[in-house]
Protein backbone atom coordinates (compact mmCIF):
# COMPACT_ATOMS: atom_id res chain seq x y z
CA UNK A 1 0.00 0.00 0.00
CA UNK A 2 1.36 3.70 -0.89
CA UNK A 3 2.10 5.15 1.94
CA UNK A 4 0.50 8.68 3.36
CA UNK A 5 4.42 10.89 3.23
CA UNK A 6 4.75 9.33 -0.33
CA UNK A 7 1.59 10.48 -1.86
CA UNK A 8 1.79 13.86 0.19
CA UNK A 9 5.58 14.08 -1.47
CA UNK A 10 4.03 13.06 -5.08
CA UNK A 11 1.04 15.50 -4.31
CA UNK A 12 3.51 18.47 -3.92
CA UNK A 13 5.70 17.78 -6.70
CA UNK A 14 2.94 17.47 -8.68
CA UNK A 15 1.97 20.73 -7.62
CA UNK A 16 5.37 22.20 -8.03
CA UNK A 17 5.52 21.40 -11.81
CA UNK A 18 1.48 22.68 -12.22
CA UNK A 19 2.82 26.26 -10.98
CA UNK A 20 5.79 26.13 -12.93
CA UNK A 21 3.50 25.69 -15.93
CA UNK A 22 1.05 28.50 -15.26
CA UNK A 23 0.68 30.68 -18.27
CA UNK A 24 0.75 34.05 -16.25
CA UNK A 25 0.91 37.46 -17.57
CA UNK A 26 4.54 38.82 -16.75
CA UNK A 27 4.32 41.63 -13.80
CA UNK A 28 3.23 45.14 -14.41
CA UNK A 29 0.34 46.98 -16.13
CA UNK A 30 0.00 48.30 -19.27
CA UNK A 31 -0.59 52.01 -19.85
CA UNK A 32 -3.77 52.93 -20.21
CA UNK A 33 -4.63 52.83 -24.46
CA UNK A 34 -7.80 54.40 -24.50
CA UNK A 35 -9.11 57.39 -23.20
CA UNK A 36 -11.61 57.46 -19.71
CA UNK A 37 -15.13 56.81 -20.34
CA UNK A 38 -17.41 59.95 -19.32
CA UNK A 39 -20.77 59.22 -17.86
CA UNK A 40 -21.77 62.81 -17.19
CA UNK A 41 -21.07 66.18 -19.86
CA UNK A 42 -18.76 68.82 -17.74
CA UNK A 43 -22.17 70.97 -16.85
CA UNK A 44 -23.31 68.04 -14.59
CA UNK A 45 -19.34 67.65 -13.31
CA UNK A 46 -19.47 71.59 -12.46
CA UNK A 47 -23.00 71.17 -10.24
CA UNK A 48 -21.55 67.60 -8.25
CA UNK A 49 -18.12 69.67 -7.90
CA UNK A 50 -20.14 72.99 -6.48
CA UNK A 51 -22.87 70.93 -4.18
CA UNK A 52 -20.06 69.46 -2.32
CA UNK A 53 -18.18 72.88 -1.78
CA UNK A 54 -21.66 73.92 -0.61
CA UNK A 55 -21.74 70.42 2.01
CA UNK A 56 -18.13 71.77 3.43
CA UNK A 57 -19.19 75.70 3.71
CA UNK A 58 -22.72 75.21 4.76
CA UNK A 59 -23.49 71.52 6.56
CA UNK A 60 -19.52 70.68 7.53
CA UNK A 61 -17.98 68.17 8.31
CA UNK A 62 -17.71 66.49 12.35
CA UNK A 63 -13.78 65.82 12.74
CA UNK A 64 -14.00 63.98 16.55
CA UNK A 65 -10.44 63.96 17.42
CA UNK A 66 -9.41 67.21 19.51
CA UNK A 67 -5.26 67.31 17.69
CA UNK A 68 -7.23 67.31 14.00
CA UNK A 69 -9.48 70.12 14.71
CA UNK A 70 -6.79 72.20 16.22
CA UNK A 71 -4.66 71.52 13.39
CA UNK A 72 -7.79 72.24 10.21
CA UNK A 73 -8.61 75.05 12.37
CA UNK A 74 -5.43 76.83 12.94
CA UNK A 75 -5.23 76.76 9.23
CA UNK A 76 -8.20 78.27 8.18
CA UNK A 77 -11.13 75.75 9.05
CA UNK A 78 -14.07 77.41 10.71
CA UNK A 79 -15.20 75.93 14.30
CA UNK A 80 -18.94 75.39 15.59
CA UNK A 81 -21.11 76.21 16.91
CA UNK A 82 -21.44 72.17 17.17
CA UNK A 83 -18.64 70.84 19.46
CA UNK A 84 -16.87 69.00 16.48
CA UNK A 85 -18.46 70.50 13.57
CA UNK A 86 -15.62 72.04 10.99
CA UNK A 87 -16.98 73.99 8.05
CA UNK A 88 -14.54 75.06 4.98
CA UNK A 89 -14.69 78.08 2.87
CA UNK A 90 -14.69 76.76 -0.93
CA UNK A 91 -11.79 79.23 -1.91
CA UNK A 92 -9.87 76.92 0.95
CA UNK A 93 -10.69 74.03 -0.03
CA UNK A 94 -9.54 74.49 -3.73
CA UNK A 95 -6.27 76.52 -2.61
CA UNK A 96 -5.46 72.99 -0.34
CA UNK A 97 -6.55 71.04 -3.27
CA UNK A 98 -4.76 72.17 -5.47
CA UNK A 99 -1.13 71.21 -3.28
CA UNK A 100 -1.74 67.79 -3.42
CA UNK A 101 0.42 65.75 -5.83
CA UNK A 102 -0.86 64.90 -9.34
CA UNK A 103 1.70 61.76 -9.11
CA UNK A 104 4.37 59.94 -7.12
CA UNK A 105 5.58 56.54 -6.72
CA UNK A 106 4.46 54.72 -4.35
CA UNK A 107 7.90 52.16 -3.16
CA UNK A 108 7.64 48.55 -2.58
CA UNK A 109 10.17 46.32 -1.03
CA UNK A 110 12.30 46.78 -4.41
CA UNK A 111 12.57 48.88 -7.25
CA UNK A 112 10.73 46.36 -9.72
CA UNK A 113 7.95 46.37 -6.98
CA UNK A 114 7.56 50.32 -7.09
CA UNK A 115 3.89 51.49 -8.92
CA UNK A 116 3.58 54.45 -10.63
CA UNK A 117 0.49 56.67 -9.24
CA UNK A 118 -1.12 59.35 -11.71
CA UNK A 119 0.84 58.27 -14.87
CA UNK A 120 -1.34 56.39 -16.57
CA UNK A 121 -1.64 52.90 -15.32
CA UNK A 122 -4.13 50.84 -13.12
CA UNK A 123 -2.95 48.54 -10.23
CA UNK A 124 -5.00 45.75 -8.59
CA UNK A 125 -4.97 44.46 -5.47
CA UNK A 126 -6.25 41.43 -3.51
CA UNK A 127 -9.13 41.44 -1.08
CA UNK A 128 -8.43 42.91 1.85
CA UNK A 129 -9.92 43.65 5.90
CA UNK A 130 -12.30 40.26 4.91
CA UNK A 131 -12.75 39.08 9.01
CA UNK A 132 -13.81 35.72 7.47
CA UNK A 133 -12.26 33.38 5.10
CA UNK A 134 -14.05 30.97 2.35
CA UNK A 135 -12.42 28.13 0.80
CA UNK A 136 -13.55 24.72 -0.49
CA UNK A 137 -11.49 23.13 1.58
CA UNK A 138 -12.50 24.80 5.22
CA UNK A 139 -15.92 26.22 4.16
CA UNK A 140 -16.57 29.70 5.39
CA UNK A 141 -14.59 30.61 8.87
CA UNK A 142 -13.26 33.26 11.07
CA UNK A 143 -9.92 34.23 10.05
CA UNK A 144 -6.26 33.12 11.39
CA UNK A 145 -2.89 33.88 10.90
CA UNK A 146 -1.79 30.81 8.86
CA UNK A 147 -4.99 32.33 6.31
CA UNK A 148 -3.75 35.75 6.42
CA UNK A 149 -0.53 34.38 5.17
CA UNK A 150 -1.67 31.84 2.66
CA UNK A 151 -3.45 35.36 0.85
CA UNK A 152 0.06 36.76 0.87
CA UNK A 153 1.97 33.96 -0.85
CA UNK A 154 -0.73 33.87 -3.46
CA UNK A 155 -0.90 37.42 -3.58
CA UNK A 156 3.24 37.60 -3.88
CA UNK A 157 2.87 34.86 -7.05
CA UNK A 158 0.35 35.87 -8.81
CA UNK A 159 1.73 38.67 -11.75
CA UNK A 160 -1.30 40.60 -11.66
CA UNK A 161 -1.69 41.35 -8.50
CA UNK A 162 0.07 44.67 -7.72
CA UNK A 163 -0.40 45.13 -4.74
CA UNK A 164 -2.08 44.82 -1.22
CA UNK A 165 -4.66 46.57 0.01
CA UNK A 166 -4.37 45.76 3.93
CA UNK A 167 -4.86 42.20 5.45
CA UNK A 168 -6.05 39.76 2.79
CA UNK A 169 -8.40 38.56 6.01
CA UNK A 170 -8.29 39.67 9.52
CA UNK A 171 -5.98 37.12 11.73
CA UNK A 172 -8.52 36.35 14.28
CA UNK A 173 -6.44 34.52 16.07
CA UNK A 174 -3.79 36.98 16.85
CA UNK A 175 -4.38 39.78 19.77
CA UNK A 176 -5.78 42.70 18.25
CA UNK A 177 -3.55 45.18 20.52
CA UNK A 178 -0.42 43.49 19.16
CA UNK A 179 -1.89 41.96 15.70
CA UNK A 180 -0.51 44.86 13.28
CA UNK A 181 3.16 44.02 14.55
CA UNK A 182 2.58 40.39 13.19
CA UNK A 183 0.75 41.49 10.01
CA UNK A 184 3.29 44.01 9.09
CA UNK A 185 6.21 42.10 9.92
CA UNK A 186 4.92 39.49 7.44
CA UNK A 187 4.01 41.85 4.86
CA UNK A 188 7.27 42.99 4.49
CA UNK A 189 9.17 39.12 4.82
CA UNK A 190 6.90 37.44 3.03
CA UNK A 191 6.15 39.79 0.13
CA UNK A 192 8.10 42.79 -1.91
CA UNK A 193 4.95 44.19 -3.02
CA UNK A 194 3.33 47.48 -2.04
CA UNK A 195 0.99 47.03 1.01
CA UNK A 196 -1.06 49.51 3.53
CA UNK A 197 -1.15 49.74 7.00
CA UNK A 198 -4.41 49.80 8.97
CA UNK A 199 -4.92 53.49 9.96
CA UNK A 200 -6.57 52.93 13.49
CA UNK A 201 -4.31 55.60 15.72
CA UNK A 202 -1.38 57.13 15.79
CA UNK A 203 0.70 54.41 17.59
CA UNK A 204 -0.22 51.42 14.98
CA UNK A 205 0.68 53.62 12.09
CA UNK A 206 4.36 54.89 13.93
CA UNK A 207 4.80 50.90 14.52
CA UNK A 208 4.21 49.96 11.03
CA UNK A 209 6.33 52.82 9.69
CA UNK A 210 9.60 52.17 12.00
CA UNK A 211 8.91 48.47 10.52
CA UNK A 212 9.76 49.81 7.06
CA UNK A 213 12.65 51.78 7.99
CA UNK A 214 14.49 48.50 9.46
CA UNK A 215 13.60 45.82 6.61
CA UNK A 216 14.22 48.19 3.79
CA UNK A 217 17.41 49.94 5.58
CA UNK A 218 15.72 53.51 5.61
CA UNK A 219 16.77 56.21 7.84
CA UNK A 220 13.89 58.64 9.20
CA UNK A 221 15.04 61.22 6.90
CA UNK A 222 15.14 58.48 3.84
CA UNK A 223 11.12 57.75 4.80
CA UNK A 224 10.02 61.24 4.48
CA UNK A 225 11.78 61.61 1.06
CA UNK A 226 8.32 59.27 -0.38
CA UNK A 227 5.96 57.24 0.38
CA UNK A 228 6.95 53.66 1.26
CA UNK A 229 3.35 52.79 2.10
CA UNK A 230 0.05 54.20 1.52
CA UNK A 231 -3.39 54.04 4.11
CA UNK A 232 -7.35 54.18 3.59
CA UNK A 233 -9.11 56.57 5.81
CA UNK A 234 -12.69 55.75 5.22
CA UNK A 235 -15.11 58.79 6.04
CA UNK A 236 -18.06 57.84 8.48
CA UNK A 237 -20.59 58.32 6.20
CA UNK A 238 -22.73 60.95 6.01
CA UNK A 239 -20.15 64.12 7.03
CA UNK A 240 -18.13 62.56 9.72
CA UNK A 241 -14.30 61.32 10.22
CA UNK A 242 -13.57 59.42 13.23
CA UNK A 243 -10.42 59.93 15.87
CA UNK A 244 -8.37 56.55 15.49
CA UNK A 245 -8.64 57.18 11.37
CA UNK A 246 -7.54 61.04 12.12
CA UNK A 247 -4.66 60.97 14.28
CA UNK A 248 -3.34 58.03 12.05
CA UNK A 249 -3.88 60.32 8.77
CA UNK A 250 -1.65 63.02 10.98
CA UNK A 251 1.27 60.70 11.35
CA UNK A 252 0.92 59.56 7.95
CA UNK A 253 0.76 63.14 6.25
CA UNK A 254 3.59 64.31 8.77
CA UNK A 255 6.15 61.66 6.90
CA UNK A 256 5.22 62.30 3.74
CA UNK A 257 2.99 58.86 3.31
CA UNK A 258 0.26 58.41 0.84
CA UNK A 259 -3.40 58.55 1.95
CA UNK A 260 -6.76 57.69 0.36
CA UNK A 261 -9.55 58.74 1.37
CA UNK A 262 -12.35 56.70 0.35
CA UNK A 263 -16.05 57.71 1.63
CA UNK A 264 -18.44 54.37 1.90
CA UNK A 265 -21.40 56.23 0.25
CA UNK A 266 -24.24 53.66 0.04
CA UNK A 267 -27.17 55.46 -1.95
CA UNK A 268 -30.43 55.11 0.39
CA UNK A 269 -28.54 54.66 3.52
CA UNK A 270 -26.12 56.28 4.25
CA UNK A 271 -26.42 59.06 1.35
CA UNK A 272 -28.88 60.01 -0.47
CA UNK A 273 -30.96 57.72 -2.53
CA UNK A 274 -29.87 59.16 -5.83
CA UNK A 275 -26.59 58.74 -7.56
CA UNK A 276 -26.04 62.52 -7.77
CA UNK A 277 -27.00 63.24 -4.65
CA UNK A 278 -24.68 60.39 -3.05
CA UNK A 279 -21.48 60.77 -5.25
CA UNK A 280 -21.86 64.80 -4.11
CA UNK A 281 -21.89 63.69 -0.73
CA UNK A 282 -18.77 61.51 -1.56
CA UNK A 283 -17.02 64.31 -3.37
CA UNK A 284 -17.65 66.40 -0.28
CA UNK A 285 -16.34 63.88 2.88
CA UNK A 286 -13.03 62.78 0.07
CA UNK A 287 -12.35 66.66 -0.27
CA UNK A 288 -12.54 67.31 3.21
CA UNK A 289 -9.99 64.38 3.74
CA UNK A 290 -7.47 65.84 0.96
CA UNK A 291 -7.92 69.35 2.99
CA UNK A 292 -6.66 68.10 5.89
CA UNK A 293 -3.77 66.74 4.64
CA UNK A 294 -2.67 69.29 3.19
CA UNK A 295 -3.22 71.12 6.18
CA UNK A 296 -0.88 68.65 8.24
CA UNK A 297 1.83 68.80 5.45
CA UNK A 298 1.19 70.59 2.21
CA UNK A 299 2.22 68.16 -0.89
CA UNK A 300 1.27 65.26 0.93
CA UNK A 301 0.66 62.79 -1.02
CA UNK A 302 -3.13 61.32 -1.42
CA UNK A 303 -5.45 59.37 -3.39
CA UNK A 304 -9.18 60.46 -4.35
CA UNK A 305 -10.68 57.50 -3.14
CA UNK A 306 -14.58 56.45 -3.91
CA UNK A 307 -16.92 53.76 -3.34
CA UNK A 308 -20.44 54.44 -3.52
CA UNK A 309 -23.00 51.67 -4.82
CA UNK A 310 -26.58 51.61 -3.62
CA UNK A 311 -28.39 48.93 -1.11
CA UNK A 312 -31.47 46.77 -1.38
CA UNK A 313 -33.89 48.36 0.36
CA UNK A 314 -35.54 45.35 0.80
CA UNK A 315 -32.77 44.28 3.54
CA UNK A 316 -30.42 47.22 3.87
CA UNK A 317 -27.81 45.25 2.63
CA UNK A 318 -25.20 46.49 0.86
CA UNK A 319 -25.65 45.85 -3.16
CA UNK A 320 -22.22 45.54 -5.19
CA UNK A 321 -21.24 45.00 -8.96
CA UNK A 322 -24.63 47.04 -9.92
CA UNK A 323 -25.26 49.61 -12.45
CA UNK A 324 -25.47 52.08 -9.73
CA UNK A 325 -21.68 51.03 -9.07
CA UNK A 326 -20.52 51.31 -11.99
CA UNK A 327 -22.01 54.95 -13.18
CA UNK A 328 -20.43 56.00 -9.80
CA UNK A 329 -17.28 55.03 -10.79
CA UNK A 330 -17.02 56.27 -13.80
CA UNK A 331 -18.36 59.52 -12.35
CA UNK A 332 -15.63 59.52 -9.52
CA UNK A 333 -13.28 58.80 -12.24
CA UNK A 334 -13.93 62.27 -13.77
CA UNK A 335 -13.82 64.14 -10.60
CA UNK A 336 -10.69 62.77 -9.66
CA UNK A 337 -9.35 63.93 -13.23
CA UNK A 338 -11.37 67.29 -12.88
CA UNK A 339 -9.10 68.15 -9.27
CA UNK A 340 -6.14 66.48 -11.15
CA UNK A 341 -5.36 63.88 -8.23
CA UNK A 342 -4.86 60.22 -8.25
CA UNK A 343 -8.18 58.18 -7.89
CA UNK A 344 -9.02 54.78 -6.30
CA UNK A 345 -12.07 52.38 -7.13
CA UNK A 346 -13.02 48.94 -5.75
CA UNK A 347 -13.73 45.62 -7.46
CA UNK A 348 -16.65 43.82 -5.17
CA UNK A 349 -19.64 41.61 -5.20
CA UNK A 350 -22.82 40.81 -2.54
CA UNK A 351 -22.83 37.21 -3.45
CA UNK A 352 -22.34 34.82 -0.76
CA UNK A 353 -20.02 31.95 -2.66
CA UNK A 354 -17.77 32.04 -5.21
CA UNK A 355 -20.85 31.79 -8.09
CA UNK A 356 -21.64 32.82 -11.49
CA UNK A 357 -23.23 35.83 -9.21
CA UNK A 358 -20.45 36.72 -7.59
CA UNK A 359 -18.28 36.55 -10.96
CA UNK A 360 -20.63 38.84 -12.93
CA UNK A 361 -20.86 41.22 -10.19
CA UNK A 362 -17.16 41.55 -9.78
CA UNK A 363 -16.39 42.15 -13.41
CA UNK A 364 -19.00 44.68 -14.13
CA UNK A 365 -17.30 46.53 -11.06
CA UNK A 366 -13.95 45.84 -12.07
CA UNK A 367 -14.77 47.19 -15.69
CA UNK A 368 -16.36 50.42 -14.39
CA UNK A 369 -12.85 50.90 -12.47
CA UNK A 370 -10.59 50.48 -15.05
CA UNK A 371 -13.00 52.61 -17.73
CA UNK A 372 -13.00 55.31 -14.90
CA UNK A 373 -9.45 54.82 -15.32
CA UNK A 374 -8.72 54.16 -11.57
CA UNK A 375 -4.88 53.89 -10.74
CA UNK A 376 -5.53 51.59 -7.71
CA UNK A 377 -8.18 48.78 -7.20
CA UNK A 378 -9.06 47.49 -3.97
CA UNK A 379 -10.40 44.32 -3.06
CA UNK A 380 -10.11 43.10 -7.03
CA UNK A 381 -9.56 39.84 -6.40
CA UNK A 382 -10.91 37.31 -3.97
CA UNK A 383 -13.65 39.34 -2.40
CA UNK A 384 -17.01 37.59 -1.53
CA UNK A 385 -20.37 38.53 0.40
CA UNK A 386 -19.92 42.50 0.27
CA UNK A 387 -16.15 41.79 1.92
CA UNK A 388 -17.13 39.63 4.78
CA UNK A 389 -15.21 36.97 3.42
CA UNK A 390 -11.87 36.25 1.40
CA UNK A 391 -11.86 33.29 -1.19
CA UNK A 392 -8.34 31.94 -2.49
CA UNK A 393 -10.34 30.25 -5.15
CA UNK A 394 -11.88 33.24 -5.88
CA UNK A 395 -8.66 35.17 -5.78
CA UNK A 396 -7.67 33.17 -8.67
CA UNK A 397 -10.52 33.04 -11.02
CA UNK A 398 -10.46 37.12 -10.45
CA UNK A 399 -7.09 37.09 -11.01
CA UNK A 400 -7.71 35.62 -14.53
CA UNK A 401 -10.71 38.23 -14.82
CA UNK A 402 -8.09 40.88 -14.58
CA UNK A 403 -5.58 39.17 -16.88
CA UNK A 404 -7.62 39.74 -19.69
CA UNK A 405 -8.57 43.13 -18.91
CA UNK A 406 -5.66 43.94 -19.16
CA UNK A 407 -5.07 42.60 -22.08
CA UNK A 408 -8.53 43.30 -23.14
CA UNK A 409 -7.30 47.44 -23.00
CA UNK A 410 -3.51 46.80 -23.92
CA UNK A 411 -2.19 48.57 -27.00
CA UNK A 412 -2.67 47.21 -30.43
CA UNK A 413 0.59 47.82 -32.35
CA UNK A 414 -0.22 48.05 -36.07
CA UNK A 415 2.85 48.30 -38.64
CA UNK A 416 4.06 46.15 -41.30
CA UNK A 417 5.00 42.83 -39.55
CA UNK A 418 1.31 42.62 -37.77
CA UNK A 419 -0.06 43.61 -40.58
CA UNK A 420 1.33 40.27 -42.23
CA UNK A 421 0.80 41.00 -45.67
CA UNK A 422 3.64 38.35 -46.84
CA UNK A 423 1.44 35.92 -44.39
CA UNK A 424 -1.32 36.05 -46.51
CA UNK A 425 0.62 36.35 -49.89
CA UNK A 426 1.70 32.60 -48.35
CA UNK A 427 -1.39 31.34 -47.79
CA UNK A 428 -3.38 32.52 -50.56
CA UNK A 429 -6.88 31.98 -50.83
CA UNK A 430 -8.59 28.83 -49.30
CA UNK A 431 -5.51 27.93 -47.21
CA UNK A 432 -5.11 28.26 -43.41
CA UNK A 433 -2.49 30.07 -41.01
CA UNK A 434 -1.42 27.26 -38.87
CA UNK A 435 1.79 26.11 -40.63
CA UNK A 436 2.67 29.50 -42.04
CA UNK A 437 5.84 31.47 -40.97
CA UNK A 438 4.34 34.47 -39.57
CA UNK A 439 2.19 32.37 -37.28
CA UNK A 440 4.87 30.14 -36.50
CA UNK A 441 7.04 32.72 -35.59
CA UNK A 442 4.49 34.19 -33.15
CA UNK A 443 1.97 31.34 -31.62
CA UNK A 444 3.46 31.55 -28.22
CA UNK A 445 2.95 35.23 -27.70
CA UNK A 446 0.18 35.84 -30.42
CA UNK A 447 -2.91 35.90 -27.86
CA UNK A 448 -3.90 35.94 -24.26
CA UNK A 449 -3.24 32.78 -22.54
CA UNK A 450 -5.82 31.89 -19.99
CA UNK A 451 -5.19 30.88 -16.37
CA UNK A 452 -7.57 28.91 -16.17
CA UNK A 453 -9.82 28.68 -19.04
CA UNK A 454 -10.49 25.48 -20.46
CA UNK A 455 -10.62 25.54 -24.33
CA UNK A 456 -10.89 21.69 -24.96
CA UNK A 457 -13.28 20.05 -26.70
CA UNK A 458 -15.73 18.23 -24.86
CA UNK A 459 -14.50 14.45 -25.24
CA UNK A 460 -11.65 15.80 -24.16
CA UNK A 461 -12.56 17.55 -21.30
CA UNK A 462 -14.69 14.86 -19.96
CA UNK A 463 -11.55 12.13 -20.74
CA UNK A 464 -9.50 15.18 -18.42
CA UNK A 465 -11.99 14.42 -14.93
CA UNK A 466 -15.09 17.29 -16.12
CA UNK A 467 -13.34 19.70 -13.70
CA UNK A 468 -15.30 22.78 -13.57
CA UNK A 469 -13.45 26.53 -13.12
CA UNK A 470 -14.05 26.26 -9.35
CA UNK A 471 -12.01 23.36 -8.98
CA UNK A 472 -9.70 24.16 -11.45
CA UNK A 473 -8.94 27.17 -9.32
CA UNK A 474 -8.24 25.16 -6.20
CA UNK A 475 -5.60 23.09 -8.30
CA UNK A 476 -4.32 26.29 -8.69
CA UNK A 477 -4.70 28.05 -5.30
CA UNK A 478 -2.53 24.70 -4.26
CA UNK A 479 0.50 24.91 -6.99
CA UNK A 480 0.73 28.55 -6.41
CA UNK A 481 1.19 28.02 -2.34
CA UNK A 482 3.39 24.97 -3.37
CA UNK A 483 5.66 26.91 -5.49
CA UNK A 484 6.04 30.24 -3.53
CA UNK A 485 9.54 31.48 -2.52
CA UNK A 486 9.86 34.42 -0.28
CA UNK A 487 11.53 37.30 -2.00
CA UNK A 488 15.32 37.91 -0.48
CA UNK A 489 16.00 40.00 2.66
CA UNK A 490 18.95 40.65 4.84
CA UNK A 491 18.95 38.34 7.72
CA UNK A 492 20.35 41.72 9.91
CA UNK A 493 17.23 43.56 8.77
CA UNK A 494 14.98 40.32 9.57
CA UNK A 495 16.09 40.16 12.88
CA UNK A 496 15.81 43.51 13.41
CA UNK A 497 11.52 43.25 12.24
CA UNK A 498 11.88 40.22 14.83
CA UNK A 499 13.41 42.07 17.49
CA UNK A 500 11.55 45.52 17.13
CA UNK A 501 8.14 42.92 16.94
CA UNK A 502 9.34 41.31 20.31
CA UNK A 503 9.66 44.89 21.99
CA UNK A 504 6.46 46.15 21.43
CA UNK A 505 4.63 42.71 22.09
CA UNK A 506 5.98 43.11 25.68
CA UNK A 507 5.42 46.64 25.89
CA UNK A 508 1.49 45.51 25.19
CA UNK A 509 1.50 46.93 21.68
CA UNK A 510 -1.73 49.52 20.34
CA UNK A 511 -3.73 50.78 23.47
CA UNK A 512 -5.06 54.04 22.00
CA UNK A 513 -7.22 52.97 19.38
């Protein structure tokens, strides 16, 4: 009889040589070759753009920690009479505006890892802040650490994923005063690629960022030259930003870190029920982010950040991948472009398993993000059930969803040799292209190769085991995790993350937020 260790050795080679054989796109994305799609004629921009100046001046905006207002209003924010209630002049709100950067680089753990913000490009990232995790082989539970970083080795392998966009899923198991130490230590071990830190207080954020400084080799003065790492401050929807988010934003902004600011503007709830009316309302709470900012340290870097979508108002729940999701994004898209900043959209779905709903419903999202011409996307692959959960199978069917976008929107170079006159001249009429030179020449890099698409015939398919996308994507999933190497780093610096992880653990980590 085969023993367990041999099959669980043949099992892992097997796995080994299926990830070796992965036809991934090679790393980056391709410049933008179209121009953005416009949902709304500059008239309509001008009324969104001057209703929101009017939510700042008139309604304002509640900022509820005490070191934020003193800061907005010792440079030029107007107090009260509410206790926490800031309201902003539109001429100051433009002036700040208009400081922030049009583009940077944001730096990952090396130069090949770096992403160009504002230039022209779109970036995706995984799922991310999911507190439960989905997978065919578990079913749907909370969270752990050994989750957390199974995301990140897939997330790390797969080509198309840029970037992170926080914890993959929330490490449940880990104590939540100390967990960020353990999440950003293996964020920057375990991966090279760009990633954010949770902005939840002021101590979390100087943890994360001293992290940084000893596994890349940075002095303090080296940090503040760019951003290393970016954030998401999310607005409390309608008109309010909370302390923890606030006093991290200040440390952030103060060393020259990126910020987005992304209001969760859900039409009906917690904005109003139309799309104008909502995205206004997220215009408003995202400028009053970039404000502040600029307030804390003019040029700061920052991200327009938007994700409004509507609810069923059956249920309140929230309703993702709609129609209503994608106008708004293309909408957000423009204002971004109108204030000339960098703009972030979402990927997303409601559905509750990895389904033909939740596929639809991500791609129409995805689509309206990378029309709208988004540089980052959050939470484009792997997301399920409105972001309660995180789905490595998932992750990679979305991750071949975004392979041929890509693709779908590369450039289409037309000269003489794709034009392949002599081709046909060869073939002539009633022939075929398979054995001809020009074909021959190209049929490896001619098309888009699938990740996981099956393009068999049927016999041939069924002779194969029938295996549908889902479980193709677990095969996957498994070679991916099989065949991950951790990118290099300098044992000093690893002991260093180790050591400066140790220190805080015993000092009891994050108490102030």
């Amino acid at each position: 009889m085969e023993s367990p260790r041999r099959r669980g050795r043949e099992a892992q080679s097997a796995a080994r040589s299926a990830a070796a054989r992965l036809p991934q796109a090679e790393w980056g994305s391709p410049r933008h070759a179209t121009a953005p799609l416009a949902l709304v004629d500059d008239g309509a921009l001008e009324r969104i753009h001057h209703a929101s100046l009017s939510i700042l001046e008139e309604i304002g905006m509640d900022f509820l920690s005490p070191q934020a207002r003193a800061i907005a209003v010792a440079a030029g924010a107007k107090p009260g009479p509410e206790p926490e209630r800031l309201r902003f002049d539109r001429g100051l709100v433009m002036d700040l505006v208009a400081k922030a950067p049009a583009s940077f680089t944001l730096r990952g753990g090396r130069p090949g890892r770096d992403l160009a913000i504002g230039r022209g490009f779109t970036h995706w990232a995984c799922v991310s802040s999911a507190p439960q995790v989905n997978d065919l082989d578990g079913g749907r539970r909370p969270g752990t650490q050994e989750d957390f970083r199974r995301f990140l080795r897939l997330g790390h392998s797969l080509n198309v994923i840029s970037f992170f966009g926080g914890y993959p899923v929330e490490p449940q198991d880990l104590p939540a005063a100390t967990r960020h130490l353990d999440c950003i230590a293996d964020f920057l071990t375990m991966t090279d690629k760009v990633f954010h830190p949770y902005c939840l207080g002021a101590t979390r954020i100087r943890d994360a960022l001293h992290l940084i400084r000893l596994a890349r080799g940075l002095t303090e003065d080296d940090l503040h030259q760019g951003p290393q790492c970016y954030t998401v401050v999310n607005s409390s929807s309608p008109l309010r930003y909370d302390a923890p988010m606030l006093d991290g934003l200040i440390e952030m902004a103060r060393a020259n870190q990126c910020v987005c600011f992304t209001p969760f503007t859900l039409a009906g709830a917690m904005a109003p029920i139309t799309l104008a009316g909502a995205i206004a309302q997220q215009n408003a709470e995202t400028l009053a982010g970039i404000v502040f900012a600029q307030m804390v340290r003019p040029g700061a870097p920052v991200i327009y950040g938007a994700y409004t979508s509507n609810v069923d108002m059956r249920t309140g729940a929230p309703a993702m991948g709609t129609p209503e999701y994608f106008k708004a994004a293309l909408i957000s898209g423009q204002l971004a472009r109108f204030y000339g900043l960098p703009y972030r959209s979402s990927g997303g779905n409601a559905s509750n398993a990895p389904d033909a709903q939740s596929i639809y419903e991500t791609t129409f999202a995805l689509w309206g993000a990378k029309l709208g011409q988004a540089d980052i996307v959050m939470h484009a692959a792997g997301w399920l059930e409105g972001g309660l959960s995180a789905s490595p199978e998932k992750l990679i069917i979305d991750a071949e969803i975004l392979q041929g976008i890509n693709a779908a929107l590369s450039p289409v170079v037309v000269d003489d040799a794709t034009l392949g006159l002599d081709a046909i001249r060869e073939v002539g009429p009633g022939g075929h292209f398979f054995g001809a030179a020009h074909t021959m020449d190209r049929y490896t890099s001619a098309f888009y190769v699938p990740l996981l698409s099956d393009w068999s015939n049927f016999g041939a398919w069924t002779a194969a085991g029938s295996r549908e996308a889902l479980a193709r994507a677990h095969e996957t999933m498994t070679a991916l995790i099989a065949d991950y190497v951790p990118p290099p780093l300098d044992p000093a610096r690893a002991e260093a993350v180790a050591d400066f992880v140790a220190q805080r653990k015993a000092e009891g980590g994050a108490l102030d937020a």
